[in-house]
Protein backbone atom coordinates (compact mmCIF):
# COMPACT_ATOMS: atom_id res chain seq x y z
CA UNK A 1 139.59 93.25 -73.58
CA UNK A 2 135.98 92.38 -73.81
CA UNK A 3 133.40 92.35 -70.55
CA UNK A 4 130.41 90.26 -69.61
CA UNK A 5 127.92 90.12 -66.42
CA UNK A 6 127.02 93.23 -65.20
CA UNK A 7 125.95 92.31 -61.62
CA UNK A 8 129.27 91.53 -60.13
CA UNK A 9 130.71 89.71 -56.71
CA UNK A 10 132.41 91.15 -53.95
CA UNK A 11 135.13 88.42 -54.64
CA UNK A 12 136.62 87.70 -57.94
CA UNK A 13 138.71 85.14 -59.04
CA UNK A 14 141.88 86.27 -61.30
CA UNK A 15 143.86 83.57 -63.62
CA UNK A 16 146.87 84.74 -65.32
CA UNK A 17 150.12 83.35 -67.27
CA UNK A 18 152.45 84.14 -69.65
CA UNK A 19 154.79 82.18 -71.61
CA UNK A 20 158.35 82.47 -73.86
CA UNK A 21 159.28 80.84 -77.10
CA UNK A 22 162.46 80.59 -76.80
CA UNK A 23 163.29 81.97 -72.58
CA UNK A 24 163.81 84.62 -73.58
CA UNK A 25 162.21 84.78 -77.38
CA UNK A 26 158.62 85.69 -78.25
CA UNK A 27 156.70 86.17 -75.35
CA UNK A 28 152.94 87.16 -74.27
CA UNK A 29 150.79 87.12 -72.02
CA UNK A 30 146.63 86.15 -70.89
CA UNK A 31 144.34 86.86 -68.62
CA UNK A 32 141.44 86.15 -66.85
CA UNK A 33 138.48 87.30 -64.33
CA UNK A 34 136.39 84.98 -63.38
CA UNK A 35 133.41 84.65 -60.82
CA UNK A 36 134.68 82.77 -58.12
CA UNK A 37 130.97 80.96 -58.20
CA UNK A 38 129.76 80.32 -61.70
CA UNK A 39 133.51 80.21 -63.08
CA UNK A 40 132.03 82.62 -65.80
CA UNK A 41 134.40 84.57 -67.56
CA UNK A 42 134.05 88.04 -67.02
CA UNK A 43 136.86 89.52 -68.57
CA UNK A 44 139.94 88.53 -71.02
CA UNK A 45 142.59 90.04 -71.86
CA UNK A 46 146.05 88.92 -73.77
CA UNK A 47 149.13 90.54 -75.48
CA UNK A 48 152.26 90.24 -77.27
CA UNK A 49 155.24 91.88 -75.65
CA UNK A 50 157.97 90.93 -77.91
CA UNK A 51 161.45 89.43 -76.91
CA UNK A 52 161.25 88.20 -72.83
CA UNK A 53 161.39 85.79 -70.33
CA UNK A 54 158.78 83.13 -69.18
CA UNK A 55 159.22 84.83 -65.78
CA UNK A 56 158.45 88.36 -67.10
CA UNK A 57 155.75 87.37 -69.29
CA UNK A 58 153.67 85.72 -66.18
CA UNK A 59 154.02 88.72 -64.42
CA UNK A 60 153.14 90.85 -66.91
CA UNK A 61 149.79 88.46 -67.17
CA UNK A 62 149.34 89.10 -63.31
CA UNK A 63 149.26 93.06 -63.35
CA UNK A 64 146.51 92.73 -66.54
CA UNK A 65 144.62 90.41 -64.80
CA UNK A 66 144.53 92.47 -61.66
CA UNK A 67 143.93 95.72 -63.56
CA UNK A 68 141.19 93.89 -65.34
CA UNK A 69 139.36 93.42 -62.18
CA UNK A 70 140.01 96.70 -60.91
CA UNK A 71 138.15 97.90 -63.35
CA UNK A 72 135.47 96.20 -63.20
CA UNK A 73 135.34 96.06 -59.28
CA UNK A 74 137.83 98.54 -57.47
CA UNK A 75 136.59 97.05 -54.26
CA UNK A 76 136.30 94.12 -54.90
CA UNK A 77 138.72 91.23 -53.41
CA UNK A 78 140.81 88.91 -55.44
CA UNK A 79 142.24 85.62 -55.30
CA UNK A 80 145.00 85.18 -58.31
CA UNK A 81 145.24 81.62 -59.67
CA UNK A 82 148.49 80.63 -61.20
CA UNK A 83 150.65 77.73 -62.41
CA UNK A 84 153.98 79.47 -61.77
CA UNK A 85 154.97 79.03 -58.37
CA UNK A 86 157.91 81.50 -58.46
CA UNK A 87 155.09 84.23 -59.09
CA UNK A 88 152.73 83.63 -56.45
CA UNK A 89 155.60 82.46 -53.99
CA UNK A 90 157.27 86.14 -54.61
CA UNK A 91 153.90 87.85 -54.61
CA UNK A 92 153.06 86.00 -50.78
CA UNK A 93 155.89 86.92 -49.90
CA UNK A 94 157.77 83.96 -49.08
CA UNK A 95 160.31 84.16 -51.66
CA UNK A 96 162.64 87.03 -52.41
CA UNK A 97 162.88 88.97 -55.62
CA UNK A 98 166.31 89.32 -56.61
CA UNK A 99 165.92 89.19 -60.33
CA UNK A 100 165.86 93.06 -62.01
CA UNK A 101 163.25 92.80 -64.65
CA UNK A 102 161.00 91.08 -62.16
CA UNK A 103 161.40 93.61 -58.95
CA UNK A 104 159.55 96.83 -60.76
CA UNK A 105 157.00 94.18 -62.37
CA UNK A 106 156.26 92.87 -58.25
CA UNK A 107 155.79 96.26 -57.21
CA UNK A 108 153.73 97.44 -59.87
CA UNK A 109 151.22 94.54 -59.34
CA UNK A 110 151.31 95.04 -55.70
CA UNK A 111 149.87 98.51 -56.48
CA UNK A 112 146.85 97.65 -58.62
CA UNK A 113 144.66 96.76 -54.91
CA UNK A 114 145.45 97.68 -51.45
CA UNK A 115 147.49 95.26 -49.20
CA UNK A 116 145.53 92.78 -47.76
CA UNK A 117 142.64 92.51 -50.78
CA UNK A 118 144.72 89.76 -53.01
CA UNK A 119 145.13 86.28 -52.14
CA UNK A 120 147.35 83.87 -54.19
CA UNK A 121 147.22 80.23 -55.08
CA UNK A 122 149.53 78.21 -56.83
CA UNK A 123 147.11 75.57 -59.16
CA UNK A 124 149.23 72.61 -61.69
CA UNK A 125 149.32 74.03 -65.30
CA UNK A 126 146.15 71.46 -66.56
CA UNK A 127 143.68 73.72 -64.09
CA UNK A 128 145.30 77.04 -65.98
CA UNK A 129 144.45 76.30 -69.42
CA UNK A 130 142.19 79.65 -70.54
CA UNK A 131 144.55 81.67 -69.34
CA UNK A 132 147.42 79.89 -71.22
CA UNK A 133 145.76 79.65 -74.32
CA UNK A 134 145.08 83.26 -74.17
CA UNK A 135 149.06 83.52 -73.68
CA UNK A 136 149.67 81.22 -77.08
CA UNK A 137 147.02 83.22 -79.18
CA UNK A 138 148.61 86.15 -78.00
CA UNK A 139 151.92 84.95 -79.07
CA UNK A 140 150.33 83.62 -82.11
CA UNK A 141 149.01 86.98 -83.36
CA UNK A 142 152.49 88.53 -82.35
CA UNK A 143 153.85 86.11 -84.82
CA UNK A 144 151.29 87.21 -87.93
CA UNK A 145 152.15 90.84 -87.22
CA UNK A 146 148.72 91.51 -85.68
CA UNK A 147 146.89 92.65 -82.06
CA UNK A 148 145.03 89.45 -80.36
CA UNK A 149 141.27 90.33 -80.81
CA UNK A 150 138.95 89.17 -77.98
CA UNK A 151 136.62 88.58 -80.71
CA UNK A 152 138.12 85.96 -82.03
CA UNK A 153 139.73 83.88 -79.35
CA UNK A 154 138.80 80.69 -78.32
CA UNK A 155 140.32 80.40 -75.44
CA UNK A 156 137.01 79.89 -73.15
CA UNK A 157 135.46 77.42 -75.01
CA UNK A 158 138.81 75.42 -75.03
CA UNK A 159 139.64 75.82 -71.28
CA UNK A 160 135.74 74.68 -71.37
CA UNK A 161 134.72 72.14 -68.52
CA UNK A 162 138.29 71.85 -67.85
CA UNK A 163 138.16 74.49 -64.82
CA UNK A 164 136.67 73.83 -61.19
CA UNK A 165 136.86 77.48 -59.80
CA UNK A 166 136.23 78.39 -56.12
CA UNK A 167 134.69 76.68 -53.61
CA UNK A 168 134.22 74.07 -55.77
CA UNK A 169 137.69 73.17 -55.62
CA UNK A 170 137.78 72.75 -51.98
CA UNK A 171 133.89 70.09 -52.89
CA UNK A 172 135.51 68.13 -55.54
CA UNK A 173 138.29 67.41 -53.53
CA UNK A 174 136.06 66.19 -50.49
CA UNK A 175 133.77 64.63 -52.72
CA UNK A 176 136.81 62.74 -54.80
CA UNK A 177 138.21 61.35 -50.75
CA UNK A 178 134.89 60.33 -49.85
CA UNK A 179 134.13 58.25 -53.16
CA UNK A 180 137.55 56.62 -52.43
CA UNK A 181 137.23 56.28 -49.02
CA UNK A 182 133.60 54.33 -49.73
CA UNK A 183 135.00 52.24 -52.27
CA UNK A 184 138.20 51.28 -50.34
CA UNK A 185 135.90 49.83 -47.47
CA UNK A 186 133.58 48.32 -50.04
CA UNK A 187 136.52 46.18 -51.66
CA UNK A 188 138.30 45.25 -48.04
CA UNK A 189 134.65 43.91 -47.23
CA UNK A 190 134.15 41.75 -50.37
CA UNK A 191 137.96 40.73 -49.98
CA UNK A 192 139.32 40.60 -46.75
CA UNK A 193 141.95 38.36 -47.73
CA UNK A 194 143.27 40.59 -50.80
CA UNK A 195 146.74 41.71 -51.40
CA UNK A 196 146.90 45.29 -51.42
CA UNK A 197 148.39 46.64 -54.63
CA UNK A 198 152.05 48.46 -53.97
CA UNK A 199 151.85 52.31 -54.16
CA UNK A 200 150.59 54.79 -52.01
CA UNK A 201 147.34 57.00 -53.02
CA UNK A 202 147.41 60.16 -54.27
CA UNK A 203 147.10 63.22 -52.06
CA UNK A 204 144.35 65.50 -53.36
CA UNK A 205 145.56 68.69 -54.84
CA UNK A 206 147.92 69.37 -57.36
CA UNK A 207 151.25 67.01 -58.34
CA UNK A 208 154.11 68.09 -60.40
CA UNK A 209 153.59 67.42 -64.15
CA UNK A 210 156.47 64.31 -64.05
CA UNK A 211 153.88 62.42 -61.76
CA UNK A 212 152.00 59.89 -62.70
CA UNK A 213 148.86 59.12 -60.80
CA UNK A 214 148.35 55.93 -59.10
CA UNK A 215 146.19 53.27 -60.78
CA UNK A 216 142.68 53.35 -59.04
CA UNK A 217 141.23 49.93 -57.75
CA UNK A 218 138.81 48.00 -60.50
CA UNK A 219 135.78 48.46 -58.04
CA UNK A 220 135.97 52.45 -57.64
CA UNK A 221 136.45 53.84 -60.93
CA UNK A 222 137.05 58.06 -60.83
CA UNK A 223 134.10 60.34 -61.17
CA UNK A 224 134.23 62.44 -64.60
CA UNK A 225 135.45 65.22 -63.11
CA UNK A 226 138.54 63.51 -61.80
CA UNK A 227 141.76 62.99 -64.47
CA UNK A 228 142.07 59.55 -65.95
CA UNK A 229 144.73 57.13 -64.12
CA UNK A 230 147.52 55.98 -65.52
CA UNK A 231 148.38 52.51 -65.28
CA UNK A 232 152.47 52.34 -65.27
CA UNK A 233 153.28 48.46 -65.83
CA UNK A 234 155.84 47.34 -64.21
CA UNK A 235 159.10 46.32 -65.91
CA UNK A 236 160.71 42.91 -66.94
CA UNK A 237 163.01 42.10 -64.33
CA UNK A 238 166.92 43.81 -65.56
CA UNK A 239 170.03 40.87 -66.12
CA UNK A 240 172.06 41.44 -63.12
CA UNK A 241 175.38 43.37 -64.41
CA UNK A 242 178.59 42.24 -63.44
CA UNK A 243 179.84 43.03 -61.28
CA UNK A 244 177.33 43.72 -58.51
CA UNK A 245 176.42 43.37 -54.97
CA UNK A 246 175.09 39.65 -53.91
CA UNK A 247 171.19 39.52 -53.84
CA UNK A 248 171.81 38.24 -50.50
CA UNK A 249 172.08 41.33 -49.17
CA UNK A 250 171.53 41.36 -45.06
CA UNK A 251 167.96 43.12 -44.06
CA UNK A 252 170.14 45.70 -41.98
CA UNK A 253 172.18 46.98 -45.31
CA UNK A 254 168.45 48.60 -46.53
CA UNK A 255 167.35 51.78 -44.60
CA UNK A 256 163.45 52.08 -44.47
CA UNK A 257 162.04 55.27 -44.26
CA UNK A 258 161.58 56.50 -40.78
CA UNK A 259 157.63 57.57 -39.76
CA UNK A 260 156.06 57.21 -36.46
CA UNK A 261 154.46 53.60 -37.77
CA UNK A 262 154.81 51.31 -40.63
CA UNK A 263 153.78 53.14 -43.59
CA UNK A 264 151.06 51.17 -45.30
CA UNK A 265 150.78 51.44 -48.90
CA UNK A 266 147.96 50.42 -51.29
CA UNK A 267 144.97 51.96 -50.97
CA UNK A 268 144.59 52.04 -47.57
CA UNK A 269 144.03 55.51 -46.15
CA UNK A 270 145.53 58.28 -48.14
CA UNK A 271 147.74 61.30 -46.69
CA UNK A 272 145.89 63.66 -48.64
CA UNK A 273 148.42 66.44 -47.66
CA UNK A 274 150.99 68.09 -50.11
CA UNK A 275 154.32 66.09 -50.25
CA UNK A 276 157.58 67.13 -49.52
CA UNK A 277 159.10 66.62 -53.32
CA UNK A 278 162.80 66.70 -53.51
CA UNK A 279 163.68 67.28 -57.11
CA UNK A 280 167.55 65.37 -57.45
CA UNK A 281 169.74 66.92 -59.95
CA UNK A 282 173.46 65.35 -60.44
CA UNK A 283 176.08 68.22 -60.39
CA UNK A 284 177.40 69.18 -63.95
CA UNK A 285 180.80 67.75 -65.55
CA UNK A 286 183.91 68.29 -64.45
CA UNK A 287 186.90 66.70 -66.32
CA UNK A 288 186.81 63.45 -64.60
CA UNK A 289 183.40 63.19 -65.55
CA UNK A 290 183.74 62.17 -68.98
CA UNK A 291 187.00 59.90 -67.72
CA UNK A 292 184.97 58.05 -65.99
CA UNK A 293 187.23 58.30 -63.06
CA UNK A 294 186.20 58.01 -58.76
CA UNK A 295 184.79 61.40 -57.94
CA UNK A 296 183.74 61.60 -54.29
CA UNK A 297 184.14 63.19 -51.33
CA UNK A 298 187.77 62.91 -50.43
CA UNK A 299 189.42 64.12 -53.65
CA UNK A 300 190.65 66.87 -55.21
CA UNK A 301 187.12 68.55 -55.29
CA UNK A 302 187.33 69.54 -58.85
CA UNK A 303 185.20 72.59 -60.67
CA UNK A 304 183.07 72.03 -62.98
CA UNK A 305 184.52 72.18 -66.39
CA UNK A 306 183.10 74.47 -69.12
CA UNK A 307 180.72 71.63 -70.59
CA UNK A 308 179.22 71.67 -66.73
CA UNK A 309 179.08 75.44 -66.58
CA UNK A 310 176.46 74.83 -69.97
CA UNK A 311 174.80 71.89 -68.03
CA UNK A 312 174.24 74.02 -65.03
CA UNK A 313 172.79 76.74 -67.11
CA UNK A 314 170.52 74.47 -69.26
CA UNK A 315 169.56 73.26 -66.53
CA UNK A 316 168.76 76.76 -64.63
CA UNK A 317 166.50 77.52 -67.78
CA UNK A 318 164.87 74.59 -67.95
CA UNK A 319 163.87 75.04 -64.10
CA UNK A 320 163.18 78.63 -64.30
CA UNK A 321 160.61 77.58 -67.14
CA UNK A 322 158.94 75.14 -64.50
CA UNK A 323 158.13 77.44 -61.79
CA UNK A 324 157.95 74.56 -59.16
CA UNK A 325 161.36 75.17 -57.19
CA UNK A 326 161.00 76.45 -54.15
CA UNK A 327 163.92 76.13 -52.29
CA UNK A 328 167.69 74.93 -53.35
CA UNK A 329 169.84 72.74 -50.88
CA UNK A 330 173.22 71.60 -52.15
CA UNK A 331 175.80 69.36 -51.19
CA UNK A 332 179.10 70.98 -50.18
CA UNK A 333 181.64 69.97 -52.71
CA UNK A 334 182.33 72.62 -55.40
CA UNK A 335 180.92 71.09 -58.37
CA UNK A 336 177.81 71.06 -56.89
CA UNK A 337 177.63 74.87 -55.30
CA UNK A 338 178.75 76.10 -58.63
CA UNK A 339 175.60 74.16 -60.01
CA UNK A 340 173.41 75.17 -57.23
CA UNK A 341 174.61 78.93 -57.23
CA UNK A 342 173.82 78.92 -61.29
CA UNK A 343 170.38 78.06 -61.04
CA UNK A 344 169.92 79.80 -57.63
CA UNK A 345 170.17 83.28 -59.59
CA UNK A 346 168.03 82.41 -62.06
CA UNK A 347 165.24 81.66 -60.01
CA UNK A 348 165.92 84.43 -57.32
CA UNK A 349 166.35 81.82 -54.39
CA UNK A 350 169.38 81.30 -51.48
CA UNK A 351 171.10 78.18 -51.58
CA UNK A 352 171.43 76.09 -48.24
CA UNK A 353 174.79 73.80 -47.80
CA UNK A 354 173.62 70.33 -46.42
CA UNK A 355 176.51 68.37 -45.48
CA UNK A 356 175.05 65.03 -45.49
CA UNK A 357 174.70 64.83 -49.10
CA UNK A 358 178.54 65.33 -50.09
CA UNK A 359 179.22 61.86 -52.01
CA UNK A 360 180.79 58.71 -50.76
CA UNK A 361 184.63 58.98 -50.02
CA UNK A 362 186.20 56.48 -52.46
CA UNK A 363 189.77 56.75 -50.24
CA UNK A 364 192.58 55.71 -52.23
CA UNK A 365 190.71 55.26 -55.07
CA UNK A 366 189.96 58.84 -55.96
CA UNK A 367 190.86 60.09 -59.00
CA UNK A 368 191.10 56.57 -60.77
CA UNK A 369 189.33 54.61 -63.48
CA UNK A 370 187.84 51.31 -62.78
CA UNK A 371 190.69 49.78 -64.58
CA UNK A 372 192.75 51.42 -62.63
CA UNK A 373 191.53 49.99 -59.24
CA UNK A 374 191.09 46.62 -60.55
CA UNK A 375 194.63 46.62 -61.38
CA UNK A 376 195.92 48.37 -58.49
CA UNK A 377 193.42 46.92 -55.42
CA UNK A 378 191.44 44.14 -57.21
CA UNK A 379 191.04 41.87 -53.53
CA UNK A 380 189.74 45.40 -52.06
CA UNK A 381 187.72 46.22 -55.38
CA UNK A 382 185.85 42.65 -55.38
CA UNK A 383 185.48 42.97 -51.84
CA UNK A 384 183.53 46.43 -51.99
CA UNK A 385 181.70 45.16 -55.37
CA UNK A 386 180.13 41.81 -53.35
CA UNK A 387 178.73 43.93 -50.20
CA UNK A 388 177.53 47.26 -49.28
CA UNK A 389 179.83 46.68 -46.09
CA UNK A 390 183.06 47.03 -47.69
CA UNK A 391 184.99 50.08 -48.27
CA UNK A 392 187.52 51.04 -50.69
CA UNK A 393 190.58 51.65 -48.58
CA UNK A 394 190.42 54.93 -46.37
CA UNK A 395 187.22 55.35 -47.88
CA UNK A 396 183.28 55.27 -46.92
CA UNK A 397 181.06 51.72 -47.70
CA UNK A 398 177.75 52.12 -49.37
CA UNK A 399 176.24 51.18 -46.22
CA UNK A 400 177.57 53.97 -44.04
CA UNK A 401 176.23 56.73 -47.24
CA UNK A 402 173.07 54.95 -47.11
CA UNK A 403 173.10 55.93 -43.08
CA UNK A 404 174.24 59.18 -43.59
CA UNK A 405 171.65 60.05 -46.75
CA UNK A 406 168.49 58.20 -44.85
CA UNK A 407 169.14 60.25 -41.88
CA UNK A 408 169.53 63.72 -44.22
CA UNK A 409 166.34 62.64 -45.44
CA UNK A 410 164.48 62.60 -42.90
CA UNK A 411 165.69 66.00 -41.67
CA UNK A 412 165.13 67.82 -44.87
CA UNK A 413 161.36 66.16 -45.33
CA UNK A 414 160.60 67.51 -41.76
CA UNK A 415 162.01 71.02 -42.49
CA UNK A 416 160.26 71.33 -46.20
CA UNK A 417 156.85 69.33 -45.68
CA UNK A 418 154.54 70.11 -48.52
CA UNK A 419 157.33 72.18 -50.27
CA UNK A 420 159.59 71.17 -53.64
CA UNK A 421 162.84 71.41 -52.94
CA UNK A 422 166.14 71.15 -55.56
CA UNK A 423 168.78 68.91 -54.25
CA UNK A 424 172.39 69.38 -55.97
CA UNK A 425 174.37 66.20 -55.01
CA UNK A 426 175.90 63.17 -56.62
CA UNK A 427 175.68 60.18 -57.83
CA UNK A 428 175.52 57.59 -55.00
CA UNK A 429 173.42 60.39 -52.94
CA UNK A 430 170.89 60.59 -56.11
CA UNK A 431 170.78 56.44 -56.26
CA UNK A 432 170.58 55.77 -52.77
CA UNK A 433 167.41 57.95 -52.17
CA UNK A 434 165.84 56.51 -54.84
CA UNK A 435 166.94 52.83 -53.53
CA UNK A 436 165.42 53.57 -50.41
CA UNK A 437 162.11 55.29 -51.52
CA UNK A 438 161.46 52.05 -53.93
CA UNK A 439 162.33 49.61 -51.09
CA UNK A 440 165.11 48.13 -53.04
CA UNK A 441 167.98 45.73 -52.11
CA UNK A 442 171.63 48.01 -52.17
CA UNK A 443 172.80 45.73 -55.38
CA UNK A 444 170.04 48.32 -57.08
CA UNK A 445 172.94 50.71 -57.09
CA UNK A 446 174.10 49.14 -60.12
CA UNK A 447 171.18 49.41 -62.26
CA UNK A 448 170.55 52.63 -62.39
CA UNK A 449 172.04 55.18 -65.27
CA UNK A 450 172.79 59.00 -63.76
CA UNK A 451 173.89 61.09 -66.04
CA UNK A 452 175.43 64.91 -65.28
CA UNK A 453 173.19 67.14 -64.93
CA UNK A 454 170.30 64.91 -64.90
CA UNK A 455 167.22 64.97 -63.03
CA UNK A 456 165.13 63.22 -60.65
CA UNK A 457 162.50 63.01 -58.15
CA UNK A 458 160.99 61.73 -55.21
CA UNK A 459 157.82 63.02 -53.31
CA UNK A 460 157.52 62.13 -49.47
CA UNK A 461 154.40 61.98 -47.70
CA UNK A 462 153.61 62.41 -44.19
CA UNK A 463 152.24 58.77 -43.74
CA UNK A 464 155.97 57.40 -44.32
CA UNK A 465 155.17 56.46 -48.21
CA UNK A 466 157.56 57.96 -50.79
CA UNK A 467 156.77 57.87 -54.78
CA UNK A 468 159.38 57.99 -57.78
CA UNK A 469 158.02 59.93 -60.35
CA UNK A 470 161.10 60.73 -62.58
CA UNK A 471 164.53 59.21 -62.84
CA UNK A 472 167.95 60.48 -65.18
CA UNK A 473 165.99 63.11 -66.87
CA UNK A 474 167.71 64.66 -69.75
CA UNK A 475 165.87 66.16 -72.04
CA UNK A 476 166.65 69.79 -71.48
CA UNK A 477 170.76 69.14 -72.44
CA UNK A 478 169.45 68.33 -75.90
């Protein structure tokens, strides 16, 4: 631990994280107090703490940080700055602590300062780099057999001009809405007549690390201090598969978003408010997965199979690594509570039942193959394959899901504004949200791949404009 200033505030700024090779493997932890006005660092401190968790190694980073400041100002207030959201959710108070190694952890970093003197704010992972590198080195030196040395990091000088601390979080912000507010009017005054680009503006704050920020007009480019934009080209247009729905699909088969007034997009004025982001994960296998057979609603509501009990876990880690999850909502069928449930004790969280996004009722076509129905029903099957209208018989059309998941939608945005939020559905569920958040015609259905246990997302905002930021993600089943 090594100190610096001498006069000190009456408020100090704490950033803290901790981090697992492996989840659980080699783990350590960093620390830092800062002064909530210059940003100078005041204190660091990091460790090595052998085999744990990602979970236990951030909290671990919390009660050093906190007993860092303590000692350099025991009455002194403290705001804690972290990238996990489980931590500072737990620590506010809003989440429960179920998990065992973290419970003891909680308490002893609810001791370190009296109630009521420690604030907490969640911040995205790219505003917590010192204290993350001071995790790595620590994990580095653990590796060589050796103590970190404060002597030798370079943790600071990395982190760098990285870090807006304090107020000035709150002034950049302003300051980054009123530069695009100014240049927003400047361009619809030099070109009335313009087409606005598609895509609504970024809230300020933080976004989850899948999103990708929204190209900025050619007249107002970002100030320094602001992260570059990406510019995500759109894609050559997809061969239509066959089958498919007819591109002449009726304007009532697409439900739009519901809001209060047309949503506008471009860059017309923001909702700078935190979305509601519903993170879409597709249930695990279950042995008609891999058959390829109809799965929906009105089966035999099969379990997921032992491949899907690894898939669910995989997936639990891979979340639990994240942080961002705040609550878990899961359709009723029992492939997808058995997913839900999984990952629902790994993060500590309850898991809600929300009817509406069960998956479609295929009817008499449960539990065959495509084959199988084509053989069997193949007036119904080209019936149900040219319109979202049709339905297989006894079943549900893709029209009447799209109803039924629009309307969830809006429900679950209202109830979990500005929260993230893990949806365990299904297929059609998955599709159809993401259909409807990109404006698309139903025959879109078709061209999208969803693997089990994949993930994806959509972020709502309270102006009526939704934003993809991550479709079929797989990469933590490999």
């Amino acid at each position: 631990m090594s100190s610096g200033a001498t006069s000190l505030p009456r408020e100090l700024v704490v950033e803290a994280d901790g981090g697992s090779r492996g989840n659980p493997g080699p783990a350590g932890y960093g620390a830092v107090v800062l002064d909530p006005v210059s940003g100078e660092a005041l204190v660091e401190t990091a460790e090595y703490i052998g085999v744990a968790t990602n979970n236990v190694a951030e909290y671990k980073g919390l009660v050093a940080g906190l007993r860092a400041a303590r000692e350099l100002a025991p009455d002194a207030s403290v705001r804690v700055r972290m990238d996990s959201k489980l931590v500072v959710e737990q620590m506010s108070g809003r989440w429960k602590i179920k998990h065992p190694d973290m419970k003891p952890l909680a308490a002893e970093a609810a001791r370190v300062f009296p109630a009521g003197r420690v604030t907490y704010e969640w911040i995205p992972r790219e505003r917590n780099k010192h204290a993350d590198r001071l995790a790595n080195e620590a994990m580095d030196a653990g590796r060589e057999g050796r103590r970190w040395q404060p002597s030798t990091s370079r943790a600071a000088l990395d982190a760098g001009a990285a870090r807006v601390v304090g107020d000035a979080t709150a002034g950049a912000a302003q300051a980054r809405a009123a530069l695009a507010h100014a240049a927003r009017s400047h361009a619809a005054q030099a070109a009335p007549d313009a087409a606005p680009a598609f895509g609504a503006a970024a809230p300020a704050g933080a976004a989850p690390a899948t999103a990708a920020p929204a190209p900025a007009p050619a007249s107002a480019p970002p100030p320094a201090s602001a992260p570059a934009p990406v510019s995500v080209p759109a894609p050559a247009p997809a061969p239509a598969p066959e089958p498919a729905f007819s591109a002449a699909a009726e304007p009532s088969d697409v439900v739009a978003p519901a809001a209060s007034a047309t949503p506008s997009v471009g860059w017309g004025a923001p909702d700078l408010g935190a979305p509601a982001t519903f993170v879409l994960l597709r249930h695990g296998e279950t042995a008609l997965t891999p058959q390829k057979r109809f799965s929906g609603s009105g089966g035999t509501d099969p379990e997921l199979s032992p491949a899907g009990l690894r898939q669910a876990e995989a997936v639990a880690a891979a979340l639990a690594a994240r942080g961002t999850v705040q609550e878990i909502v899961s359709s009723p069928l029992l492939r997808c509570r058995q997913t839900a449930l999984t990952i629902a004790e790994r993060l500590g969280l309850d898991v809600r039942i929300e009817d509406g996004l069960r998956e479609t009722d295929f009817g008499a076509w449960e539990g065959l193959t495509f084959a199988e129905v084509r053989e069997r029903y193949p007036d119904d099957l080209d019936a149900w394959l040219a319109s979202p209208k049709a339905a297989p018989p006894g079943g549900e059309s893709f029209a009447a899901v799209s109803r039924r998941v629009a309307a969830t939608r809006d429900r679950l945005t209202e109830r979990h504004a500005g929260r993230t939020v893990l949806l365990v559905t299904h297929v059609t569920p998955i599709k159809t949200l993401v259909r409807l958040a990109l404006g698309a015609p139903p025959e879109a259905l078709f061209r999208m791949e969803l693997s089990a246990a994949s993930l994806s997302a959509v972020a709502y905002y309270r102006d009526g404009n939704a934003s993809v930021r991550l479709l079929n993600d797989t990469s933590h089943l490999r």
